[in-house]
C-alpha atoms as a PDB file:
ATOM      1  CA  UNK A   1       6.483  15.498 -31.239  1.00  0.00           C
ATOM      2  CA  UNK A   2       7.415  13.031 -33.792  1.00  0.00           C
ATOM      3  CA  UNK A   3       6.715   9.120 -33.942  1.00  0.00           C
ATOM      4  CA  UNK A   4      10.144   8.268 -32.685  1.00  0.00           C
ATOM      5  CA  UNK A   5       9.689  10.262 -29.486  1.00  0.00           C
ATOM      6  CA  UNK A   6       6.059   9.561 -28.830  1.00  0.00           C
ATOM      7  CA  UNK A   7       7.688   5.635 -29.100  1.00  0.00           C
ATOM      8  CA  UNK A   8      10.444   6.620 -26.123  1.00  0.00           C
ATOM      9  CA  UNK A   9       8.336   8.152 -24.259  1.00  0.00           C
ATOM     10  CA  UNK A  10       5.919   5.061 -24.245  1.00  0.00           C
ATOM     11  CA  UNK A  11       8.695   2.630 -23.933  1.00  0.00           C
ATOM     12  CA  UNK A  12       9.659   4.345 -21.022  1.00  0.00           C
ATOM     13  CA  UNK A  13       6.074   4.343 -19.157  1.00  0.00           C
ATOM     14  CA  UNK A  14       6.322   0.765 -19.711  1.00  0.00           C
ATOM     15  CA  UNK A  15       9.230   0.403 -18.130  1.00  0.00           C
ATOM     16  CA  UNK A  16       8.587   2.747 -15.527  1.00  0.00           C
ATOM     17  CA  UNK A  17       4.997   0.980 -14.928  1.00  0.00           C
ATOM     18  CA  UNK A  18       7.169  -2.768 -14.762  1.00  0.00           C
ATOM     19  CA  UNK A  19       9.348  -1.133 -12.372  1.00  0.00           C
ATOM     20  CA  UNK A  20       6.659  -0.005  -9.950  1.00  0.00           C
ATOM     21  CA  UNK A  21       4.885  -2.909 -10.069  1.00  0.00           C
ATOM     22  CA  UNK A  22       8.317  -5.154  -9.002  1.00  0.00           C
ATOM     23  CA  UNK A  23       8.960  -2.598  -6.078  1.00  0.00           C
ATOM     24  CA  UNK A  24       5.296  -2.799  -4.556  1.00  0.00           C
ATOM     25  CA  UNK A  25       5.405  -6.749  -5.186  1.00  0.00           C
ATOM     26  CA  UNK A  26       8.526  -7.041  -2.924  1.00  0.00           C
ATOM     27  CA  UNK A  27       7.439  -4.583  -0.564  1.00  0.00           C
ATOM     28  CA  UNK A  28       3.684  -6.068   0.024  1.00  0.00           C
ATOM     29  CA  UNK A  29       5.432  -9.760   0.027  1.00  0.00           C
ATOM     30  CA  UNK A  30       7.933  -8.185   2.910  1.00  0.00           C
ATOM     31  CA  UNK A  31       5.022  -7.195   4.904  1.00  0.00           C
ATOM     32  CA  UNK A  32       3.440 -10.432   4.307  1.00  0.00           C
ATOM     33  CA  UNK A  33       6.696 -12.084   5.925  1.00  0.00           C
ATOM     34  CA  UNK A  34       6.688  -9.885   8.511  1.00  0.00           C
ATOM     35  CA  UNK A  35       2.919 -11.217   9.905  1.00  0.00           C
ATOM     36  CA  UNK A  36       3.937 -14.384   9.346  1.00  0.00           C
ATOM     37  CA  UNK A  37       6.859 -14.048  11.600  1.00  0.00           C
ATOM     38  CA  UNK A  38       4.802 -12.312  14.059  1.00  0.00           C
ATOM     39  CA  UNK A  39       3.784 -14.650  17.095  1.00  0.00           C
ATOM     40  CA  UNK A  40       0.857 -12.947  17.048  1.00  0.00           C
ATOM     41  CA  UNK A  41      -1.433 -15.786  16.354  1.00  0.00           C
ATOM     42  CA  UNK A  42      -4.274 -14.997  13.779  1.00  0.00           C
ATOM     43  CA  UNK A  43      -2.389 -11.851  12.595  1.00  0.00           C
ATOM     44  CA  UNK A  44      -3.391 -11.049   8.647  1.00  0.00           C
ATOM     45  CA  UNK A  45      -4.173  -8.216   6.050  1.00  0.00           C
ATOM     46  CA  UNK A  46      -8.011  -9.197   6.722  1.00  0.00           C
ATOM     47  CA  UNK A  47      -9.766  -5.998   7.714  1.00  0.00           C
ATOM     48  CA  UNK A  48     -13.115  -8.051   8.839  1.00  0.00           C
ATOM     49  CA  UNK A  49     -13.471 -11.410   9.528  1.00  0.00           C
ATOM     50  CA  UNK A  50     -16.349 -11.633  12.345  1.00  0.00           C
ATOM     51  CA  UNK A  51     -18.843  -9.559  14.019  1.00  0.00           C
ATOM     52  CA  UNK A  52     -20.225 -10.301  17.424  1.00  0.00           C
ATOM     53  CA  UNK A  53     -23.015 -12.153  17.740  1.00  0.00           C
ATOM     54  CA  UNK A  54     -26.324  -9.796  18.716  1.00  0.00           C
ATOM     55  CA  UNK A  55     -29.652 -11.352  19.421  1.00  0.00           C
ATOM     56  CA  UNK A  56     -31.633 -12.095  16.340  1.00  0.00           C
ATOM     57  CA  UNK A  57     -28.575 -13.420  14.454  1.00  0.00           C
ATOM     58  CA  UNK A  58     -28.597 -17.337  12.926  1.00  0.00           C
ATOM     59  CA  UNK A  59     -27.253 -19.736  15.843  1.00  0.00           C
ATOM     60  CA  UNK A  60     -26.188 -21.732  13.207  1.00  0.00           C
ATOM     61  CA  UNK A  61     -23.831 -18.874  12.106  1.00  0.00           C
ATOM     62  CA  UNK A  62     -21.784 -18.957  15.200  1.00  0.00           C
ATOM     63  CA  UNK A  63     -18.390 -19.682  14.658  1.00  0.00           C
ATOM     64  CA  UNK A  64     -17.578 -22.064  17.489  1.00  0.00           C
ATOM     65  CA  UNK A  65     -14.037 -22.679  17.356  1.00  0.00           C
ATOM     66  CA  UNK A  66     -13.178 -19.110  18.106  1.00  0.00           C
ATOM     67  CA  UNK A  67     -15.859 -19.632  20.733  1.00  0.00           C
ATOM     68  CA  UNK A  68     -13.561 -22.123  22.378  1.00  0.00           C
ATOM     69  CA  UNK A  69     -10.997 -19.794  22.293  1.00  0.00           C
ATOM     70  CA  UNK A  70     -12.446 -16.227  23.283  1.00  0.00           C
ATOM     71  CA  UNK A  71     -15.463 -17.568  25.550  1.00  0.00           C
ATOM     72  CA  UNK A  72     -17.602 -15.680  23.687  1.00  0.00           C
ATOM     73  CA  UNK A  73     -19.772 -15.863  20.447  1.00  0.00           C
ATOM     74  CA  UNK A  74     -19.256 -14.476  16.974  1.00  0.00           C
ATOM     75  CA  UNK A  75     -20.840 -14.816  13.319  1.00  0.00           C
ATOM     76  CA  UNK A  76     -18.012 -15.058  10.698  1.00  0.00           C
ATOM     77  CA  UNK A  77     -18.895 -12.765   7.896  1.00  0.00           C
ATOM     78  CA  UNK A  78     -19.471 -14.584   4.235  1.00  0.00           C
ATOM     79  CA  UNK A  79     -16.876 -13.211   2.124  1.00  0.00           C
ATOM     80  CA  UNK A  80     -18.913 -10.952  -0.005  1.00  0.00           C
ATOM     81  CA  UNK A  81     -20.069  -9.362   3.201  1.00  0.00           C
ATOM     82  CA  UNK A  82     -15.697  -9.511   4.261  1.00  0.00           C
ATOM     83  CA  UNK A  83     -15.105  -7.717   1.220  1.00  0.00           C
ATOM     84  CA  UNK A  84     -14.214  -3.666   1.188  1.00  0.00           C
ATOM     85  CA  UNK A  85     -13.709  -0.948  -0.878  1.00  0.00           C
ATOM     86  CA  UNK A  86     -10.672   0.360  -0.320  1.00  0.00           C
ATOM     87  CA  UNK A  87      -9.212   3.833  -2.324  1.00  0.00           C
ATOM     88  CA  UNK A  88      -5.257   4.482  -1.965  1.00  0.00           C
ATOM     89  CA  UNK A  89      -5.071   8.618  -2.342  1.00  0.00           C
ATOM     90  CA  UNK A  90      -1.456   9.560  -3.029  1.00  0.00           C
ATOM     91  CA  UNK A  91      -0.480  13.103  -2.468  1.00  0.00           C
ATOM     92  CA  UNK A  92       2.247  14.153  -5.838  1.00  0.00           C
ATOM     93  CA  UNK A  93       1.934  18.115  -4.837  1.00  0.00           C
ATOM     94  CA  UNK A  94       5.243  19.816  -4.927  1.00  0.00           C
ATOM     95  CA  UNK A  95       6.225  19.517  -1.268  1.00  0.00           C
ATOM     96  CA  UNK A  96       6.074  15.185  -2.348  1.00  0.00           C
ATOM     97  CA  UNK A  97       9.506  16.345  -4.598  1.00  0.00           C
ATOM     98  CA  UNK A  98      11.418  16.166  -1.930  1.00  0.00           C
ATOM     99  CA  UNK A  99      14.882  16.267  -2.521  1.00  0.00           C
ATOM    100  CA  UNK A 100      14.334  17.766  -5.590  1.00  0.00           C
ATOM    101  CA  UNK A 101      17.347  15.734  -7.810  1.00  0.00           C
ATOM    102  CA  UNK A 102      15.795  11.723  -6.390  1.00  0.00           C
ATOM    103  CA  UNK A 103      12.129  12.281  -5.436  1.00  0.00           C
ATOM    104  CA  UNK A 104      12.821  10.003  -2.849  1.00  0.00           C
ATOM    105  CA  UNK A 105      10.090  11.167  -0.901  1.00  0.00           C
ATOM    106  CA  UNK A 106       7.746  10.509  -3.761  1.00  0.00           C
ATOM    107  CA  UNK A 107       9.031   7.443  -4.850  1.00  0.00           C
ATOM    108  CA  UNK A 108       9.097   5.700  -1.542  1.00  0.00           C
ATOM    109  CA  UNK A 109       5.545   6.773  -1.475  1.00  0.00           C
ATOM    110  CA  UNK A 110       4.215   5.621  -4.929  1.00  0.00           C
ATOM    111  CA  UNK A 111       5.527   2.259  -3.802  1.00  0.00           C
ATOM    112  CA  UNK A 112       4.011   2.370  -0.640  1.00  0.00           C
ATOM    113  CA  UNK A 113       0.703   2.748  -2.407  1.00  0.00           C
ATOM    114  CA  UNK A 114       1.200  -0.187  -4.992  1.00  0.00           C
ATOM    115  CA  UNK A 115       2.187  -2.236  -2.377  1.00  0.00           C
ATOM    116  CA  UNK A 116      -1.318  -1.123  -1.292  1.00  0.00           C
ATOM    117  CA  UNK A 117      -3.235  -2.038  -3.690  1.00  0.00           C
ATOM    118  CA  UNK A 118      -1.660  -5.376  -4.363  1.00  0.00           C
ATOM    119  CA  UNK A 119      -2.433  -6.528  -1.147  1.00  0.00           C
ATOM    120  CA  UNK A 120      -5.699  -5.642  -1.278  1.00  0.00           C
ATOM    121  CA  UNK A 121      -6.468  -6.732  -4.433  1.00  0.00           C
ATOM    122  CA  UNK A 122      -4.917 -10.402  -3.421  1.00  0.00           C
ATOM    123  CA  UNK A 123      -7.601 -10.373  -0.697  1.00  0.00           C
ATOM    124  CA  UNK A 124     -10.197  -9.966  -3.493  1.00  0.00           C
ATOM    125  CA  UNK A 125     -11.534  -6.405  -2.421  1.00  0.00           C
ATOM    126  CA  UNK A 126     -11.793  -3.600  -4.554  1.00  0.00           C
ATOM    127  CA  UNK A 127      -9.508  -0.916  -5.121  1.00  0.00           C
ATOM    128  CA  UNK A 128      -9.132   2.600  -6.419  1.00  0.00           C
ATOM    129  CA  UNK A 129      -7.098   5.411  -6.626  1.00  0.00           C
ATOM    130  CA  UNK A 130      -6.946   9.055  -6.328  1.00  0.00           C
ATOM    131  CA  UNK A 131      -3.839  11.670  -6.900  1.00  0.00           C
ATOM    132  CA  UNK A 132      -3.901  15.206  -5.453  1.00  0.00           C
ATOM    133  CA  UNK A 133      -1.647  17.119  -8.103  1.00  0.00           C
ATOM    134  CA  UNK A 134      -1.224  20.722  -8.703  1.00  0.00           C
ATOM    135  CA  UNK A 135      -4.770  20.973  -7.178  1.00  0.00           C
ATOM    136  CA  UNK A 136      -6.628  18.810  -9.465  1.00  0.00           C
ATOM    137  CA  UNK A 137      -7.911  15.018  -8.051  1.00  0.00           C
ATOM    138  CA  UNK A 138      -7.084  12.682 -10.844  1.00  0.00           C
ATOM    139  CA  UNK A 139      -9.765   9.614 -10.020  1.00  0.00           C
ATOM    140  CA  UNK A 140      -9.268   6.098 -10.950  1.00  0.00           C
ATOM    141  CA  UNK A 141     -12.486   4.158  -9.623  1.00  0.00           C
ATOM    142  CA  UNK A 142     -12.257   1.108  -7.083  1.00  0.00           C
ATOM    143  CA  UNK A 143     -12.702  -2.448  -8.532  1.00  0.00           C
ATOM    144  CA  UNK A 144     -11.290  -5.622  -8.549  1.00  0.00           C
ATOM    145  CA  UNK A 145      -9.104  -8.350 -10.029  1.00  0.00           C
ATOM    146  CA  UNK A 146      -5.692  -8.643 -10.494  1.00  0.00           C
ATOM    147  CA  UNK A 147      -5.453  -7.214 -13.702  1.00  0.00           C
ATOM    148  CA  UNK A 148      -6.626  -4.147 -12.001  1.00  0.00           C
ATOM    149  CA  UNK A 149      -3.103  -3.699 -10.192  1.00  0.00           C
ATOM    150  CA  UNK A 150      -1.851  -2.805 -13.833  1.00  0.00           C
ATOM    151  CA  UNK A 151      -4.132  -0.239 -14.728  1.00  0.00           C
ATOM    152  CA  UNK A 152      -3.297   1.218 -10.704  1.00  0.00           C
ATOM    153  CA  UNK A 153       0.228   0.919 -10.960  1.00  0.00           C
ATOM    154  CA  UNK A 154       0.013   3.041 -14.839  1.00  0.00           C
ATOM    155  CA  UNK A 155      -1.938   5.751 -12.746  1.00  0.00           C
ATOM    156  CA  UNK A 156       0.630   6.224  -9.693  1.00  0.00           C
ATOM    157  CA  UNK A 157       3.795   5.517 -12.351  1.00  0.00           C
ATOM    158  CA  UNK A 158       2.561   8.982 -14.368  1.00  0.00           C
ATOM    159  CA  UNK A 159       2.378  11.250 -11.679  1.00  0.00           C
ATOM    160  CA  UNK A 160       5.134  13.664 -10.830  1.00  0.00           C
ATOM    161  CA  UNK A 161       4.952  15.836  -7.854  1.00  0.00           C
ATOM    162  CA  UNK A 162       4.218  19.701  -8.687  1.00  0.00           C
ATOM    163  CA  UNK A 163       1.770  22.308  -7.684  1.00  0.00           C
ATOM    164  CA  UNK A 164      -0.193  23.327  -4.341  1.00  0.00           C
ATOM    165  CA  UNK A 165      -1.427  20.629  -2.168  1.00  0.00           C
ATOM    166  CA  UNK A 166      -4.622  22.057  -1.662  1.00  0.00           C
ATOM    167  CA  UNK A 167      -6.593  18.427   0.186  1.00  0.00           C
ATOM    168  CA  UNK A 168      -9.229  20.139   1.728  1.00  0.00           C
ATOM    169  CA  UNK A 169     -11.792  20.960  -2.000  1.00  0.00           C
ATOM    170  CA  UNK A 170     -10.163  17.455  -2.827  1.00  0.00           C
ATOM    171  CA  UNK A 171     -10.993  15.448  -0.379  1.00  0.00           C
ATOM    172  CA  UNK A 172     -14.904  17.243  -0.462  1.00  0.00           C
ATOM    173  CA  UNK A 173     -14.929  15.996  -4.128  1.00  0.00           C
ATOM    174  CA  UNK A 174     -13.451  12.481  -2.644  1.00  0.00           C
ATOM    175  CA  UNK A 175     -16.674  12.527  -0.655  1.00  0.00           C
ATOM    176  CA  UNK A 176     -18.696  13.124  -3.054  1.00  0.00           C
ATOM    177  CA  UNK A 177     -18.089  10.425  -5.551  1.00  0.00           C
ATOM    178  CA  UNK A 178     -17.609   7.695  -2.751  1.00  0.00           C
ATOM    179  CA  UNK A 179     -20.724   6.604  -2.750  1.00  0.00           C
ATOM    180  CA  UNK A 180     -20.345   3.323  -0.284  1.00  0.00           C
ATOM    181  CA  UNK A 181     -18.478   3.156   3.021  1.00  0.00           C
ATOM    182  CA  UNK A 182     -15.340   2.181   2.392  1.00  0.00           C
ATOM    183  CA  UNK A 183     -11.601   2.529   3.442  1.00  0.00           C
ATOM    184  CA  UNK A 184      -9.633   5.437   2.830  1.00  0.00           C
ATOM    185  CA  UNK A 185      -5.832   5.571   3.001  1.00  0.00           C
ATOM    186  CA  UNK A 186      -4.584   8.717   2.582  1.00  0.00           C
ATOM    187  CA  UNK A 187      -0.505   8.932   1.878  1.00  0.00           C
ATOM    188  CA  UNK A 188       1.202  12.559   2.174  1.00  0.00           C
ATOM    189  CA  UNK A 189       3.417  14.636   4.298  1.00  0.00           C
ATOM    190  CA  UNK A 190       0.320  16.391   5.353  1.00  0.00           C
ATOM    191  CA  UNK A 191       2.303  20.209   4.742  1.00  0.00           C
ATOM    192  CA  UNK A 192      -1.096  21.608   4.645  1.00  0.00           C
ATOM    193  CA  UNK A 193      -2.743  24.255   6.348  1.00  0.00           C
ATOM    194  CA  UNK A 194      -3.808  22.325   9.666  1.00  0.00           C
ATOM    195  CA  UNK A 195      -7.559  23.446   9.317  1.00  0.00           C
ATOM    196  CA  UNK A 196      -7.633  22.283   5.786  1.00  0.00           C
ATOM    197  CA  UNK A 197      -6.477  18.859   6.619  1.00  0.00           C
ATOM    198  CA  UNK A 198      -8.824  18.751   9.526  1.00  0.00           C
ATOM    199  CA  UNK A 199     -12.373  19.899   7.799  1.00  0.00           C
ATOM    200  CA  UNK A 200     -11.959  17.210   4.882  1.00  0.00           C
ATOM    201  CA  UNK A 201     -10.493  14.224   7.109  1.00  0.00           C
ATOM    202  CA  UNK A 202     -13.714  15.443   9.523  1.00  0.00           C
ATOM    203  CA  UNK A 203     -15.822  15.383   6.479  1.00  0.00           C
ATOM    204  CA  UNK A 204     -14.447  11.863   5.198  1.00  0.00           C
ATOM    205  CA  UNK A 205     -15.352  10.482   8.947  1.00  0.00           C
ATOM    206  CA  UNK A 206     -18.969  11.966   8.782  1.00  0.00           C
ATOM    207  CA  UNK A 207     -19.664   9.944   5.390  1.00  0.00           C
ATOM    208  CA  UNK A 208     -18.908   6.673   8.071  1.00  0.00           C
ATOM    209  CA  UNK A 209     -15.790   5.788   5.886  1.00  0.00           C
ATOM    210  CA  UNK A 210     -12.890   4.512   7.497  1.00  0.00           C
ATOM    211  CA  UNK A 211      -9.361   6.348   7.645  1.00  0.00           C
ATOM    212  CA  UNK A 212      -5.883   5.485   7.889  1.00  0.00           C
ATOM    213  CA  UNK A 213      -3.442   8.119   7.707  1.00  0.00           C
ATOM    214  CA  UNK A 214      -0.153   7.094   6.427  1.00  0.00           C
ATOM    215  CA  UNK A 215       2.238  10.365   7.307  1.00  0.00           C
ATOM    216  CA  UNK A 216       5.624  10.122   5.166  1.00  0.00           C
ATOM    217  CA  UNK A 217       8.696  12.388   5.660  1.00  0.00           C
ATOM    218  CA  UNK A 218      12.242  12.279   4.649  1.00  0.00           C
ATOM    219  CA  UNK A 219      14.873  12.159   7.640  1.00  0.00           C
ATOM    220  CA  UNK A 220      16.319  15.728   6.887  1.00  0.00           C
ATOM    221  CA  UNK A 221      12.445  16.736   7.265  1.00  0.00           C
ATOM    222  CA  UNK A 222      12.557  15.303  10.873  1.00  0.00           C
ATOM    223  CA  UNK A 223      16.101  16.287  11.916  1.00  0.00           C
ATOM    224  CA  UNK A 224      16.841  19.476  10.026  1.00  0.00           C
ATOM    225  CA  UNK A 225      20.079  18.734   9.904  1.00  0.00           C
ATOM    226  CA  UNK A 226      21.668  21.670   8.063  1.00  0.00           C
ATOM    227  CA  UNK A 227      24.230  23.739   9.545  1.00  0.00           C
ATOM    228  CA  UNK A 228      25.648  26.258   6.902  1.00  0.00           C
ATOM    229  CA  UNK A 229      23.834  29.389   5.908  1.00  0.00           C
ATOM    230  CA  UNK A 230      21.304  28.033   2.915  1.00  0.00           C
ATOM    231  CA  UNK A 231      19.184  29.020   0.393  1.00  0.00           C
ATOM    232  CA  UNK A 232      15.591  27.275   1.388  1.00  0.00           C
ATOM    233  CA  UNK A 233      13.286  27.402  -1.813  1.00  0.00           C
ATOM    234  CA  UNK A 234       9.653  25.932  -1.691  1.00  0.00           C
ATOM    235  CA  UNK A 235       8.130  23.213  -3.700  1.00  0.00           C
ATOM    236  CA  UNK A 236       4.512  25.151  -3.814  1.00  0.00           C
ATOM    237  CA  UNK A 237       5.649  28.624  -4.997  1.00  0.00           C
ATOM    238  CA  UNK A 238       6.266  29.744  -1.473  1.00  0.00           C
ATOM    239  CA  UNK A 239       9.428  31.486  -2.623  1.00  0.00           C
ATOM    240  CA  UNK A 240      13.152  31.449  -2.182  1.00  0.00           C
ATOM    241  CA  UNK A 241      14.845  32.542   1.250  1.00  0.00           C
ATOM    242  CA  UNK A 242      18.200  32.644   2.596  1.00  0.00           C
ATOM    243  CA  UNK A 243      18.483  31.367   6.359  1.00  0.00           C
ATOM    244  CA  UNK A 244      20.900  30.642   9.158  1.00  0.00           C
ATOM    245  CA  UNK A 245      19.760  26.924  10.009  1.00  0.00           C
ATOM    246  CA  UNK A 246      20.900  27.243  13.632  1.00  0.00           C
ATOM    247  CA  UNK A 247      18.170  30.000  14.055  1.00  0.00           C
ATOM    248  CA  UNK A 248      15.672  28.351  12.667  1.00  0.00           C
ATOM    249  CA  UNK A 249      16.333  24.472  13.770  1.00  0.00           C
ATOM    250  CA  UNK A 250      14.412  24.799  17.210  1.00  0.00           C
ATOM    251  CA  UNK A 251      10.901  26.399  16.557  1.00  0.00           C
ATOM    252  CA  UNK A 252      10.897  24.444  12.798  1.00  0.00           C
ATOM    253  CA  UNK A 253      11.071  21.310  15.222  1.00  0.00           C
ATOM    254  CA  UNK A 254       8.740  22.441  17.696  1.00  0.00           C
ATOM    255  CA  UNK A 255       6.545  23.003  15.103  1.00  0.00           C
ATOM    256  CA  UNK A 256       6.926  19.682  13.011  1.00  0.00           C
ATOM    257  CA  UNK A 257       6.242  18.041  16.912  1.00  0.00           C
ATOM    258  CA  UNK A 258       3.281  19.929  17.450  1.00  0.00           C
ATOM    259  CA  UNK A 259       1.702  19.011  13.966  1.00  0.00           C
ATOM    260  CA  UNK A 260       2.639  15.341  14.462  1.00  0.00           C
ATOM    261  CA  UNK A 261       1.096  15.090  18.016  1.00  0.00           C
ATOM    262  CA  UNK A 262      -1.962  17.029  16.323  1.00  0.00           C
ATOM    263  CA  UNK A 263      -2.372  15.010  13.926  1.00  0.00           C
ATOM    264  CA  UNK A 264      -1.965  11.685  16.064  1.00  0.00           C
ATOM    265  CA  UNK A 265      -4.810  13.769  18.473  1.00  0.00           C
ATOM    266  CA  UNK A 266      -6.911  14.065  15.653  1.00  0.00           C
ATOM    267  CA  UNK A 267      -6.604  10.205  14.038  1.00  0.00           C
ATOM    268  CA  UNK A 268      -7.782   9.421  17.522  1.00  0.00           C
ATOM    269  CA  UNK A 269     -10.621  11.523  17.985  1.00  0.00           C
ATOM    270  CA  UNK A 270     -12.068   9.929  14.459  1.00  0.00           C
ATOM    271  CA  UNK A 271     -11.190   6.623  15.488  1.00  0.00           C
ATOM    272  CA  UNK A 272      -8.781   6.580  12.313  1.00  0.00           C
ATOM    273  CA  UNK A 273      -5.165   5.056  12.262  1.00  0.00           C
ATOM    274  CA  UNK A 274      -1.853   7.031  11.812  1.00  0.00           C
ATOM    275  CA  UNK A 275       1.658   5.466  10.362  1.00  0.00           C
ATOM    276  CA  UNK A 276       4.573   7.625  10.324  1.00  0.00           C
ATOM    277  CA  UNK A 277       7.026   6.312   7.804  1.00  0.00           C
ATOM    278  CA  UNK A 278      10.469   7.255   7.396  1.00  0.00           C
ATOM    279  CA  UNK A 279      12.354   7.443   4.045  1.00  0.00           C
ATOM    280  CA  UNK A 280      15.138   5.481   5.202  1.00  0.00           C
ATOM    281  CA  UNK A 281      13.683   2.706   7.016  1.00  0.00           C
ATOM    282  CA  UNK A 282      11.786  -0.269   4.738  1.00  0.00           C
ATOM    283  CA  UNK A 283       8.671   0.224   4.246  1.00  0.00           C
ATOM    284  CA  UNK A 284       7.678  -3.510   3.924  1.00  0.00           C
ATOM    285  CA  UNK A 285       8.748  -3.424   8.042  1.00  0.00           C
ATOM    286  CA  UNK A 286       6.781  -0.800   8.426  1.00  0.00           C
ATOM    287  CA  UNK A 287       3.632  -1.761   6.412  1.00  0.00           C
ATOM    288  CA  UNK A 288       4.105  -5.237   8.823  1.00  0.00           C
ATOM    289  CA  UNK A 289       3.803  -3.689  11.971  1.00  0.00           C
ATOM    290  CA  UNK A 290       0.566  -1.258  10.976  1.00  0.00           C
ATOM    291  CA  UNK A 291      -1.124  -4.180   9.774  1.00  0.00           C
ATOM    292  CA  UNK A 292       0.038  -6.100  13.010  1.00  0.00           C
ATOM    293  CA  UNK A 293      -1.137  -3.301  14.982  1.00  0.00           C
ATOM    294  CA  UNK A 294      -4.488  -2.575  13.601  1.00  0.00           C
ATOM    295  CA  UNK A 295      -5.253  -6.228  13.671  1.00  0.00           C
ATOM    296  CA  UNK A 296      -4.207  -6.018  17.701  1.00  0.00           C
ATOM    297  CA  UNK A 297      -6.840  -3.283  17.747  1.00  0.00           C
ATOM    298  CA  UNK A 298      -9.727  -4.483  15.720  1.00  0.00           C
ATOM    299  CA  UNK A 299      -9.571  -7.272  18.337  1.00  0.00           C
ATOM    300  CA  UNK A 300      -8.997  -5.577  21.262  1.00  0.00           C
ATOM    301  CA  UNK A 301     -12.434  -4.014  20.006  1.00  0.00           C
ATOM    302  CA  UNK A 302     -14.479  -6.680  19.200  1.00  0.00           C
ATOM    303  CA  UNK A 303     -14.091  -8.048  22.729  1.00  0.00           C
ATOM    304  CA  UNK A 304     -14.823  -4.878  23.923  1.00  0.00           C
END
């Protein structure tokens, strides 16, 4: 490689990186507008503001305005105890290439994940990163500040989506080097073996971190819309095949149902959350009403 190339190809991560870093401002922002549109009153990307109050605790500490309003006490949280660690692990295995000539699948992910860590990083928590590609876990460790969002959005503007999935060993190694309870957001199509995806997100839970599993799948993925006799080739060496769509289209969406409502099943049973997001609807929408949602919940919850 000579200097003038090594000079393109640098130019071009910067521009790439700039690019990425636009795209998951306007996205985050979108979601912000969204919760401020909401009528839901005290809606926000806060993911703990008070805990209930439990004998023992300062009376002092009792916040007493939202005692007015709830009839019941709580102790708002100083913000270094309000303060998470939060890692955004983006799946770039081949199956993420999908369609093969736009990565749109990919790309509407990677943003999704910037938009991520922006907002968390505006809240003042800490944030890291992890990519699961071609079976290795490329790490970048939580922390905080906004100059951090640079160094996150170089990470997620390098990958490219190749190679086996493979988040079971991952995710163990996750585990391992996650140290402190903290939030996990895991972002993939979730084409893995179903075991595999249930022993590490099982494993994740048992370390008392929290989950949020953000499923992402192109419309042709949810439809199968082909008709003509194709050529179906997979992303993760699984080989080339020639198929009559109209055979196939039934048990493929059986199938795809039966993962989905598995996978819903299984967010439920480790008290995790689950997004589906759609390639072709905005993701700042969608990013609004999770965060709407889970704030409904953590509520709903803490008058529980």
């Amino acid at each position: 490689m000579n200097r003038w190339q090594s000079q393109d190809q640098a130019l071009d991560l910067i521009s790439r990186v700039r690019n990425l870093e636009l795209k998951a401002r306007e996205v985050a922002e979108g979601a912000l507008i969204g919760l401020h549109r909401s009528r839901h009153r005290g809606s926000s990307i806060e993911f703990s503001e008070h805990k209930a109050y439990s004998p023992g605790d300062e009376i002092r500490l009792i916040d007493w305005k939202l005692y007015g309003k709830t009839d019941r006490f709580f102790i708002k949280q100083f913000e270094d105890e309000t303060r998470i660690s939060a890692y955004i692990l983006l799946d770039a295995s081949g199956s993420m290439a999908y369609p093969e000539d736009r990565l749109v699948k990919f790309e509407y992910s990677r943003v999704l994940a910037g938009a991520l860590c922006y907002l968390l990083l505006g809240q003042g928590d800490s944030v890291g990163a992890g990519l699961i590609n071609r079976g290795d876990f490329k790490w970048l460790p939580a922390r905080s500040g906004e100059r951090h969002f640079s160094e996150l959005a170089e990470v997620l503007a390098r990958a490219e989506p190749e190679g086996e999935t493979r988040l079971g060993p991952l995710i163990s190694e996750l585990a391992n080097r996650v140290k402190k309870r903290s939030l996990i957001i895991l972002i993939s199509d979730f084409f893995d073996p179903e075991s595999q995806v249930e022993t590490s997100l099982k494993l994740l839970r048992h370390h008392r971190n929290e989950l949020a599993l953000f499923q992402v799948l192109a419309r042709e993925e949810m439809e199968f819309p082909f008709e003509r006799m194709s050529w179906f080739e997979g992303f993760e060496n699984e080989g080339r095949v020639l198929i009559d769509p109209a055979q196939l289209k039934k048990k493929y969406l059986r199938t795809l149902k039966s993962w989905r409502k598995r996978l819903e099943l299984l967010s439920q049973e480790l008290a995790a959350d689950y997004q589906l997001f759609c390639t072709d609807q905005a993701p700042g929408q969608l990013l609004s009403s999770y965060l709407l949602r889970r704030g409904q919940t953590r509520r709903r919850r803490g008058r529980a």
